[in-house]
Protein backbone atom coordinates (compact mmCIF):
# COMPACT_ATOMS: atom_id res chain seq x y z
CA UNK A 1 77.26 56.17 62.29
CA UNK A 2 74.57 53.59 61.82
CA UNK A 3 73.43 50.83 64.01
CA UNK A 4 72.50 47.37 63.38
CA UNK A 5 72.14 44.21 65.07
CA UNK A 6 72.62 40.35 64.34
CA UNK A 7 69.84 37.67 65.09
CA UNK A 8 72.46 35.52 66.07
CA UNK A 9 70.27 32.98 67.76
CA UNK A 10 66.59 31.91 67.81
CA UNK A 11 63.65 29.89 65.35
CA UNK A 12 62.91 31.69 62.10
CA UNK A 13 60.03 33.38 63.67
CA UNK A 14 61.94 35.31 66.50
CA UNK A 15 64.68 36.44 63.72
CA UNK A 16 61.39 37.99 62.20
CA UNK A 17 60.06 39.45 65.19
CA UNK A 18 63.57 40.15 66.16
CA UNK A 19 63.93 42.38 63.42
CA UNK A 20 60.74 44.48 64.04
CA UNK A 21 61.82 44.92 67.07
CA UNK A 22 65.21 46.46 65.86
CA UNK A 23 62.62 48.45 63.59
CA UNK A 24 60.58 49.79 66.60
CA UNK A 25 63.49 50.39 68.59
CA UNK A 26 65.56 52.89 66.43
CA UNK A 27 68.23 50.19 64.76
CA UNK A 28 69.57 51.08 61.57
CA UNK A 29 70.13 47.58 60.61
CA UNK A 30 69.17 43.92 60.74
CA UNK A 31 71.74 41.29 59.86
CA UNK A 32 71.44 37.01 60.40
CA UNK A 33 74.30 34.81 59.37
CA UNK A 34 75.50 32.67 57.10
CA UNK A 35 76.38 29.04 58.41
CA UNK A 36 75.92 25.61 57.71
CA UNK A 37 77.70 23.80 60.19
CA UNK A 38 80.24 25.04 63.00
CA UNK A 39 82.57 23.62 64.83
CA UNK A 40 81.73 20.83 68.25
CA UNK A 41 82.22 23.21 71.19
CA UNK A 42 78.74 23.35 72.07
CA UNK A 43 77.78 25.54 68.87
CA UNK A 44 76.43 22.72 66.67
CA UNK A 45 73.47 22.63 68.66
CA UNK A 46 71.63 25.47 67.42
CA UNK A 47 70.36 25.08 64.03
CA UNK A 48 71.38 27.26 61.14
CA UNK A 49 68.99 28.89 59.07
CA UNK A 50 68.55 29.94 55.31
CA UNK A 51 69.96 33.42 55.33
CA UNK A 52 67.55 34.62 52.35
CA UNK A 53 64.86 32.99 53.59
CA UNK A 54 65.08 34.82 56.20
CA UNK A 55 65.95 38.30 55.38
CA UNK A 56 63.32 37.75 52.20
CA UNK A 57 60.47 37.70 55.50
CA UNK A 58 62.52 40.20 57.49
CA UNK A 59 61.98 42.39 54.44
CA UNK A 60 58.36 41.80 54.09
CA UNK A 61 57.91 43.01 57.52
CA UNK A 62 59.78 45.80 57.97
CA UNK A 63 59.60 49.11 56.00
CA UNK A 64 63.38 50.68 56.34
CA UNK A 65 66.09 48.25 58.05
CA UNK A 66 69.32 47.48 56.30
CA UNK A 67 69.59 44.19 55.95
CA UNK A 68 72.28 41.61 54.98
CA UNK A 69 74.08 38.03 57.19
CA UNK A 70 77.73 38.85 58.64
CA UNK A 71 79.09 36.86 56.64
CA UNK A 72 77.91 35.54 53.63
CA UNK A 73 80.25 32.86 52.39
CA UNK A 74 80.44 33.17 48.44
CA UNK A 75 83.32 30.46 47.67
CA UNK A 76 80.40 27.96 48.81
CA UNK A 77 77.79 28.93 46.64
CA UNK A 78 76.74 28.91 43.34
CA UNK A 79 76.72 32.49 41.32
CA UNK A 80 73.83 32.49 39.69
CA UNK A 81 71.30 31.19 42.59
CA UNK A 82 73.44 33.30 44.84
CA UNK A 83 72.29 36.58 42.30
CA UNK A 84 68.56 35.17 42.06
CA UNK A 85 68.26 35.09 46.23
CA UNK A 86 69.84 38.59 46.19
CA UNK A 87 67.61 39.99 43.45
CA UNK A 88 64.80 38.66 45.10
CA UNK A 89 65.48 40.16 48.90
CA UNK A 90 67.07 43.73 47.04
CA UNK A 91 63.61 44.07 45.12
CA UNK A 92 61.39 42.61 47.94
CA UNK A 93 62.55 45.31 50.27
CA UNK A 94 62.98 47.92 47.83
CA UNK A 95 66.68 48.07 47.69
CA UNK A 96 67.56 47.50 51.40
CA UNK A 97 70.40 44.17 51.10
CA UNK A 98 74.03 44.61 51.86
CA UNK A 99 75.64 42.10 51.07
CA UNK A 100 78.85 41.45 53.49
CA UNK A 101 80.73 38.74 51.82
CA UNK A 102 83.88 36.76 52.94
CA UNK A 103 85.99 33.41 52.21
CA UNK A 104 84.67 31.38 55.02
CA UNK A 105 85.68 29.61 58.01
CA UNK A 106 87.48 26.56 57.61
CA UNK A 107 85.69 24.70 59.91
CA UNK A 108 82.68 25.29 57.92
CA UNK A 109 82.13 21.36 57.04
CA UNK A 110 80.38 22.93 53.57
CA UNK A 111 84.37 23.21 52.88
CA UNK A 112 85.76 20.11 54.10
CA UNK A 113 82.87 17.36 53.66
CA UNK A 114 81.89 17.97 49.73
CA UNK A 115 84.40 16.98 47.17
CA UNK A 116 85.45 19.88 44.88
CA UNK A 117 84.93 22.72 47.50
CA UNK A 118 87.49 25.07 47.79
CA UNK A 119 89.22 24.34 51.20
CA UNK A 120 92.48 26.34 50.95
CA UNK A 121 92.33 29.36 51.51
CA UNK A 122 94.18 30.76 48.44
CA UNK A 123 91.32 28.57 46.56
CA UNK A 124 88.26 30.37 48.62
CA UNK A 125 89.87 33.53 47.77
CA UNK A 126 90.21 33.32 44.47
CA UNK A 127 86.28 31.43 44.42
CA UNK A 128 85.20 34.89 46.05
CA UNK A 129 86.58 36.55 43.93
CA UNK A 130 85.40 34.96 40.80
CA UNK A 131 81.35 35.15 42.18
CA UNK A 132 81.46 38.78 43.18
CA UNK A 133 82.49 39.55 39.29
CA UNK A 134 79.97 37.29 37.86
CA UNK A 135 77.55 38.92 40.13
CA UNK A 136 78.24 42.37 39.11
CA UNK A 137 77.95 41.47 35.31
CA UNK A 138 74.24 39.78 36.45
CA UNK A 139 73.27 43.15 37.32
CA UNK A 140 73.89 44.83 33.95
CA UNK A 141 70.67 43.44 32.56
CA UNK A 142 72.50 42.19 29.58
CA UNK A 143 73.45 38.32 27.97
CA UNK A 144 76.88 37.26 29.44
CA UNK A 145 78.99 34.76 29.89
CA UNK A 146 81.85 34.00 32.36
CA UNK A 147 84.66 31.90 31.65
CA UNK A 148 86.44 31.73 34.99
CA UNK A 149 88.65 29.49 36.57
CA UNK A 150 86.48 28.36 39.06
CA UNK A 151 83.01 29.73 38.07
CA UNK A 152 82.93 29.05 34.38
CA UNK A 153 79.60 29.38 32.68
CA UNK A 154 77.43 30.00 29.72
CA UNK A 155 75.17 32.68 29.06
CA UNK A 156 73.06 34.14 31.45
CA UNK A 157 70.70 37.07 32.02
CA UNK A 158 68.88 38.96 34.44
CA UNK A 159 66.94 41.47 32.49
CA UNK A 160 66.05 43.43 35.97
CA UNK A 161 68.60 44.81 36.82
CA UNK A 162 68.93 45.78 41.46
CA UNK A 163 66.36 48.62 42.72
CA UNK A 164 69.38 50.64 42.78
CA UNK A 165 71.32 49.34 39.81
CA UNK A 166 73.90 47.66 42.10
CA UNK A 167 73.84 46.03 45.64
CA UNK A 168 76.43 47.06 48.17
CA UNK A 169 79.09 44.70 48.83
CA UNK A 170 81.56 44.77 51.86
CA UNK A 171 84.31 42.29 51.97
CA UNK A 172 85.72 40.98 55.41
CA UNK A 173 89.55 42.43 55.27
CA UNK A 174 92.14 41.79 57.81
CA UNK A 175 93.48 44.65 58.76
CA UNK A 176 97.52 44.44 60.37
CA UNK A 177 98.97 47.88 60.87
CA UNK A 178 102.44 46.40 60.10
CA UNK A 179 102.21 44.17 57.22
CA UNK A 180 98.34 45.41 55.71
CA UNK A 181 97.35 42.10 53.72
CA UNK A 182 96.92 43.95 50.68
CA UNK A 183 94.75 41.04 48.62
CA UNK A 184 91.93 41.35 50.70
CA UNK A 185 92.35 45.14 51.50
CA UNK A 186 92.85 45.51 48.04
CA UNK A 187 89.66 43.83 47.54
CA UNK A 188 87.47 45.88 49.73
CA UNK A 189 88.39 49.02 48.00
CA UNK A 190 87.29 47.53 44.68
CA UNK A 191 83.65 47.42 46.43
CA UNK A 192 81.44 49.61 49.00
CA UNK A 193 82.44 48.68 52.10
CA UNK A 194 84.37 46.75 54.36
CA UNK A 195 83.97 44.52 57.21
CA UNK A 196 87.16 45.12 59.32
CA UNK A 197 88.83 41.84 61.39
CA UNK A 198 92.55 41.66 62.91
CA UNK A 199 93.65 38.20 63.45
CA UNK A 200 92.18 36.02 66.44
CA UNK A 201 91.42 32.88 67.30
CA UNK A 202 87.19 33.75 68.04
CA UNK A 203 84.62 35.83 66.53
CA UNK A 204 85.27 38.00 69.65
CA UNK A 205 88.95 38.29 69.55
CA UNK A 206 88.71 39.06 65.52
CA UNK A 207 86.72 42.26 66.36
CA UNK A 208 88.68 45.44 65.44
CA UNK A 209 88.73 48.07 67.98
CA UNK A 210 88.76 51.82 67.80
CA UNK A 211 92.69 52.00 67.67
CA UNK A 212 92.63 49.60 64.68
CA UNK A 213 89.29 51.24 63.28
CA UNK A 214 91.32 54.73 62.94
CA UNK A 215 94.32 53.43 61.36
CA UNK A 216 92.37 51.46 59.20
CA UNK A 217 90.37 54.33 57.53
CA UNK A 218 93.64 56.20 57.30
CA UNK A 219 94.98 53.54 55.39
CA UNK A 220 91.59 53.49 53.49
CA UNK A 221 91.74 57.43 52.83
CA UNK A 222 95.48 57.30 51.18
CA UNK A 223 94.73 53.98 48.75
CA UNK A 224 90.94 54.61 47.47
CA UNK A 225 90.35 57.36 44.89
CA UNK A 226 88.33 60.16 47.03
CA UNK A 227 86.02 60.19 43.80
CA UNK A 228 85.46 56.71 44.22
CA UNK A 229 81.86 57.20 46.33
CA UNK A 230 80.34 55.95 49.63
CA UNK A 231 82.10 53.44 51.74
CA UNK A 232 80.98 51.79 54.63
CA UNK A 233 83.46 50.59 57.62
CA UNK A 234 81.69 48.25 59.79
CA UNK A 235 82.67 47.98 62.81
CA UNK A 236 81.28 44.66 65.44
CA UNK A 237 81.25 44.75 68.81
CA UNK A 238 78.70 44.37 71.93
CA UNK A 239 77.74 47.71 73.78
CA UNK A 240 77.75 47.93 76.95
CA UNK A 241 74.56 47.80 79.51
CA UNK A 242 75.30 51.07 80.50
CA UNK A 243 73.75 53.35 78.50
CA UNK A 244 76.30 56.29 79.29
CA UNK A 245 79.61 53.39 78.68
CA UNK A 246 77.67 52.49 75.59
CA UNK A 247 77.02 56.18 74.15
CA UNK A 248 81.16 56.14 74.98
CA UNK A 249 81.59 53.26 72.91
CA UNK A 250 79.60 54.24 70.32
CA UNK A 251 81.43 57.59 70.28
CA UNK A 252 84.96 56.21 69.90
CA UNK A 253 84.19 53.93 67.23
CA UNK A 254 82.59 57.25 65.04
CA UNK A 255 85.26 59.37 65.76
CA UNK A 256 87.79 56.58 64.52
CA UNK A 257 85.96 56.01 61.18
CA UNK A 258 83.24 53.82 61.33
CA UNK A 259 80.32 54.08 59.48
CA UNK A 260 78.17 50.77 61.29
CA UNK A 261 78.30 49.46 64.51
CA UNK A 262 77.28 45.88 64.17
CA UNK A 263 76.07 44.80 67.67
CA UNK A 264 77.33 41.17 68.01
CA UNK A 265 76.47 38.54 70.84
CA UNK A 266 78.03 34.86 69.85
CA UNK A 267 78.22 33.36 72.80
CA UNK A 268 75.49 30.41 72.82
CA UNK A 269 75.11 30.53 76.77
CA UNK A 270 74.37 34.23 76.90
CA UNK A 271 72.91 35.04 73.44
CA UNK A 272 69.71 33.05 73.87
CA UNK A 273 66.50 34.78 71.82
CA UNK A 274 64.91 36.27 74.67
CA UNK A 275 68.61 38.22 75.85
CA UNK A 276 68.57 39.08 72.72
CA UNK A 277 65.21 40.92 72.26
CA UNK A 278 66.00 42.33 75.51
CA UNK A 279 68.98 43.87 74.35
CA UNK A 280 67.15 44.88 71.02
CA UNK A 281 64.59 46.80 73.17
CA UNK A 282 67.02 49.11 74.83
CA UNK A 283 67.84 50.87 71.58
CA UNK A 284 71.02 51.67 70.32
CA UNK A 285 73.32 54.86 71.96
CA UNK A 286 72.04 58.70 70.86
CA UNK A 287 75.03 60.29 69.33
């Protein structure tokens, strides 16, 4: 299991410096987010940065972090400057991006406050899903044209194609032991990874833990062809300051399937730049 670690607060230069830091310190993985606006609970005070921008000078100074945002929202961007950003960062850091995609929140005002967004979420859904298959035909290097329902274009081209011919994609997927949503599960498996949420009504209370991590892969195992290649489970969470609870933690989220342990700190009292770095500097677990 990997590690990585979301700049989750702080100026454009401390996400940089953040990420060395995560570099120096044994992380796996660097990760920002993708926001525009949140909701009024004392969140829309800290501002919300480019997520290429940033990840394009993360790259630049760092030599072998993952990196990617948790999440980026696709239904609120356009395809083809969405596949230019992600060229860019993929070839600037010689074929380091994830890219962890999802539908949204709803609170994000990008939804509500533009006319012609997709706000429901059967509409952001099927917007996702409509960008993630005109980005995979802007890898094959070729002329094409996409007429969606949503994303309907003429031709384009992107005659470089990824460092690696294709970047990795993991959807966010609910995951309910009971009734598995199978549009979004179903979705995951169609790419390289998945980013693993039960339903809550915070980033925090979203978080899959072990339990759910272990029937999830199961579930995983019996659906996706075992031919099919690398996939990533990542798993987010906030390790403990105990370096012995933390290596415990760590441990239980490997042994139920997890590939990535996203360390995640939302809280805007407690996640302030400088806890942040501290927490950065202590390294993930040894497993």
């Amino acid at each position: 299991m990997r590690f990585g670690f979301i700049g989750s607060y702080g100026s454009p230069v401390q996400q940089v410096h953040l990420a060395q830091e995560c570099e120096a310190h044994g992380w796996d993985g660097f990760f920002t987010w993708d926001g525009v606006s949140l909701d009024d609970e004392g969140f829309g005070a800290h501002p919300t940065w480019d997520p290429f921008g940033l990840l394009a000078a993360a790259a630049a100074a760092t030599e072998r972090l993952t990196l990617g945002a948790m999440i980026f929202a696709l239904p609120r961007r356009r395809p083809w400057e969405l596949a230019q950003q992600a060229l860019t960062v993929d070839h600037l850091s010689g074929g380091r991006l994830v890219l962890p995609v999802g539908v949204g929140v709803p609170i994000d005002r990008a939804f509500t406050s533009v006319p012609g967004q997709p706000t429901t979420l059967r509409d952001r859904a099927h917007a996702l899903d409509e960008v993630l298959a005109w980005l995979e035909r802007s890898w094959s290097g070729e002329p094409f044209e996409h007429p969606g329902e949503l994303v309907s274009t003429g031709t384009f081209q992107f005659p470089v194609p990824p460092v690696h011919g294709r970047i990795p994609v993991w959807p966010v997927a609910v995951w309910d032991a009971q009734r598995p949503p199978r549009r979004s599960l179903d979705r995951a498996l169609r790419w390289d990874g998945i980013v693993p949420q039960v339903r809550g009504d915070s980033p925090e209370d979203a978080e899959a833990g072990p339990d759910q991590i272990r029937e999830l892969t199961r579930w995983i195992a019996e659906h996706r062809d075992s031919d099919a290649g690398p996939f990533d489970v990542a798993m987010q969470g906030r390790l403990d300051a105990d370096p012995a609870v933390a290596q415990r933690q760590a441990r239980a989220a490997a042994d139920a399937g997890a590939t990535w342990w996203i360390e995640s700190w939302w809280d805007p009292i407690t996640a302030t730049p400088e806890s942040l770095l501290e927490r950065v500097r202590q390294g993930p677990p040894q497993l």
